[in-house]
N, C-alpha and C. Protein backbone atom coordinates (compact mmCIF):
# COMPACT_ATOMS: atom_id res chain seq x y z
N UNK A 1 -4.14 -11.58 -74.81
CA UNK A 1 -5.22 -11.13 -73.98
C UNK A 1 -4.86 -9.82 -73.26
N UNK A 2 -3.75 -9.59 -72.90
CA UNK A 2 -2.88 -8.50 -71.93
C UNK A 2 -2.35 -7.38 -73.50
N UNK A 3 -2.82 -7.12 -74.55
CA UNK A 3 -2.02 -6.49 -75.41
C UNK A 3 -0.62 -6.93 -76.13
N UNK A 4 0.13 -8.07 -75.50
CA UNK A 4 1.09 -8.98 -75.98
C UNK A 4 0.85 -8.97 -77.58
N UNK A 5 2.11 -9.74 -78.37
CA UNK A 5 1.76 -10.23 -79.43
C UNK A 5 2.84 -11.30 -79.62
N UNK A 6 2.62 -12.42 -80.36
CA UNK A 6 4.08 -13.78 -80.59
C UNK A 6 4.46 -13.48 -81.67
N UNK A 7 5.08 -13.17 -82.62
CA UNK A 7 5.69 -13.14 -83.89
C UNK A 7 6.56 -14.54 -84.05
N UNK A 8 6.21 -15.51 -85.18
CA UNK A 8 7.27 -16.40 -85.79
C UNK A 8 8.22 -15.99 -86.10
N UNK A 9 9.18 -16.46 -85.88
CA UNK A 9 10.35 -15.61 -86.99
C UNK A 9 10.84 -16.79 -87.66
N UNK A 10 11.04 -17.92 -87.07
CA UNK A 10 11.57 -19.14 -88.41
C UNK A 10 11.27 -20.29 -87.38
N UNK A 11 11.13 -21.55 -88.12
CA UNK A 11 11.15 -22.83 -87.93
C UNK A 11 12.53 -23.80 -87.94
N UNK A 12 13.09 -24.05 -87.47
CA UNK A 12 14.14 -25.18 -87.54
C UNK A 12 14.82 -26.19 -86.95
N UNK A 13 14.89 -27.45 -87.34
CA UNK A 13 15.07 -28.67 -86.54
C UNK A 13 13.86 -29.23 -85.63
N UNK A 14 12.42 -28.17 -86.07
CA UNK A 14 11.33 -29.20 -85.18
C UNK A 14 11.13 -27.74 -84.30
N UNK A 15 11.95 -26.88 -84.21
CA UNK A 15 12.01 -25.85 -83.12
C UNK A 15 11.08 -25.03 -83.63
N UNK A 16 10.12 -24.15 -82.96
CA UNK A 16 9.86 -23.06 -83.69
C UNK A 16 10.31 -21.72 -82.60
N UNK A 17 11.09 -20.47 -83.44
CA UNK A 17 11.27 -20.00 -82.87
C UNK A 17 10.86 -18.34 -82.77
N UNK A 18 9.98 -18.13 -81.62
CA UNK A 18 8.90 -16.88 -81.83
C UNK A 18 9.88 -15.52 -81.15
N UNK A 19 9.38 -14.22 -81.20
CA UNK A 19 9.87 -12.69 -80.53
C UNK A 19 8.43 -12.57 -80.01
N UNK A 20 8.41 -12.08 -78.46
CA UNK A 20 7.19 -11.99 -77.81
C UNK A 20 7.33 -10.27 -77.98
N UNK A 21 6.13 -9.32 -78.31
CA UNK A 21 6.21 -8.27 -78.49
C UNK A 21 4.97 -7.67 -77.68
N UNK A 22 5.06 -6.14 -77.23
CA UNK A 22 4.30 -5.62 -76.90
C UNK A 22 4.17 -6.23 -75.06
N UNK A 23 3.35 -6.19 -74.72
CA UNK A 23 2.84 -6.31 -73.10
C UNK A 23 4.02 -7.70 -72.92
N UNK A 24 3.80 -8.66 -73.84
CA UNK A 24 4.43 -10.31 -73.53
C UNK A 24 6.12 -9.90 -73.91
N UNK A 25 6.13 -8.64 -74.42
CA UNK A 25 7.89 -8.56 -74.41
C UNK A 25 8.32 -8.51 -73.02
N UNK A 26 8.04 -7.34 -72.60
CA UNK A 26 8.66 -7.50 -71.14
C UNK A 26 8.27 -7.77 -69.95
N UNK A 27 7.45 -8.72 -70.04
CA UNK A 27 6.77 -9.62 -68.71
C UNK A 27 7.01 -9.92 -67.93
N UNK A 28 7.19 -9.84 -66.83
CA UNK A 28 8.32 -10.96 -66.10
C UNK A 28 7.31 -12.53 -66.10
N UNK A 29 6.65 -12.59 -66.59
CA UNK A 29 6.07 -14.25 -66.60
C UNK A 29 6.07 -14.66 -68.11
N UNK A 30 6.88 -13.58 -68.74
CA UNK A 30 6.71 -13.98 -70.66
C UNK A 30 6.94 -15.63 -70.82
N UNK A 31 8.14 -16.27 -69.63
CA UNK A 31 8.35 -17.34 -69.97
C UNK A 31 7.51 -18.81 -69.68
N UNK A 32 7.10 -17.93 -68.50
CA UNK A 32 6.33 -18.94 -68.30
C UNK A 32 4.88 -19.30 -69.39
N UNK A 33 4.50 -17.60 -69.88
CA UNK A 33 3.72 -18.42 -71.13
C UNK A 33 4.07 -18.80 -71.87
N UNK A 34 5.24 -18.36 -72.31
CA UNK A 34 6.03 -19.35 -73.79
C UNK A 34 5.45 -20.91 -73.41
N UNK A 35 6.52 -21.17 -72.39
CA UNK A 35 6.18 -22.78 -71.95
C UNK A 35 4.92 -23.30 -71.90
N UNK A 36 3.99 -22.94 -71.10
CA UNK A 36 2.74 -23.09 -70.55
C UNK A 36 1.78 -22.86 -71.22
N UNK A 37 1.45 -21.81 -72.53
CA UNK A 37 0.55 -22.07 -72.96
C UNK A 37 0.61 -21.82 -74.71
N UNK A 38 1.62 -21.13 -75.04
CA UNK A 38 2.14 -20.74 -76.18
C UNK A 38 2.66 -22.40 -77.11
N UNK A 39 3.44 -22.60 -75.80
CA UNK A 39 4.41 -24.12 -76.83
C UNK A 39 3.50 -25.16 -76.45
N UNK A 40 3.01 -25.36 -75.79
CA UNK A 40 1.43 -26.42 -75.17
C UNK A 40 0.78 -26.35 -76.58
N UNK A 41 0.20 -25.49 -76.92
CA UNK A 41 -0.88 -25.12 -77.66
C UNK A 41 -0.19 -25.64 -79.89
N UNK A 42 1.27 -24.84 -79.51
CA UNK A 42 1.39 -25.17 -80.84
C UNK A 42 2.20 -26.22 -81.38
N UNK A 43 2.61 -27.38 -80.09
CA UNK A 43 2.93 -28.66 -80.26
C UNK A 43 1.96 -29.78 -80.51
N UNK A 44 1.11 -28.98 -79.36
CA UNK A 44 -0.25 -30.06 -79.71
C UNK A 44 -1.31 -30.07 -81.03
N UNK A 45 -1.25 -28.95 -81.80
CA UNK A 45 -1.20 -28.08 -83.12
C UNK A 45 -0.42 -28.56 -84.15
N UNK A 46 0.27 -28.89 -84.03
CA UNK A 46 1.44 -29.13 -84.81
C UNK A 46 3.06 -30.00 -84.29
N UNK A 47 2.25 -31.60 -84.66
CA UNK A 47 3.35 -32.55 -84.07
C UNK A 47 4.72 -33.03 -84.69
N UNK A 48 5.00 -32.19 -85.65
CA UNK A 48 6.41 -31.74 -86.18
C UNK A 48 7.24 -30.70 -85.06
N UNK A 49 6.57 -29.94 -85.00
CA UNK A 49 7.41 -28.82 -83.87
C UNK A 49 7.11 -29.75 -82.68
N UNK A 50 8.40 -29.64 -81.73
CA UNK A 50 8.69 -30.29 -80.47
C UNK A 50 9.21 -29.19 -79.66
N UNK A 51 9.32 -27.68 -79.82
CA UNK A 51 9.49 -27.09 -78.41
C UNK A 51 9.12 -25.37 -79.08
N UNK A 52 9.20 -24.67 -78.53
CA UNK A 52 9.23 -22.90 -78.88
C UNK A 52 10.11 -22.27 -78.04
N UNK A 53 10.70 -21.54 -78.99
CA UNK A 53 11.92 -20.91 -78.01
C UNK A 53 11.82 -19.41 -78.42
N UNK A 54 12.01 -18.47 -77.34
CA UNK A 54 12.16 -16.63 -77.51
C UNK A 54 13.70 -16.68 -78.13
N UNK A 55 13.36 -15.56 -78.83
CA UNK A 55 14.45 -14.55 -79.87
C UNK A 55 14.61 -13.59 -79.21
């Protein structure tokens, strides 16, 4: 929404693990969207993945 962008970069052990680019690279609240609405959204999306973690 802010110009941000999430890039996947790989899946493993259930993890998925994204690079926040653009506006969401250097955020100071990047993490809190990881958590809050990023890993919310693609756990509940997808109940194989159990967390999202930044690269």
């Amino acid at each position: 929404m802010d110009g941000g962008e999430v890039w996947l970069i790989k899946v493993e052990g259930g993890v998925a693990f994204v690079q926040m680019l653009g506006a969401c690279g250097g955020c100071a609240m990047a993490n809190a969207t990881l958590k809050m609405a990023i890993e919310q959204t693609v756990t509940a999306d997808v109940p194989e993945i159990t967390s999202v973690e930044q690269v």
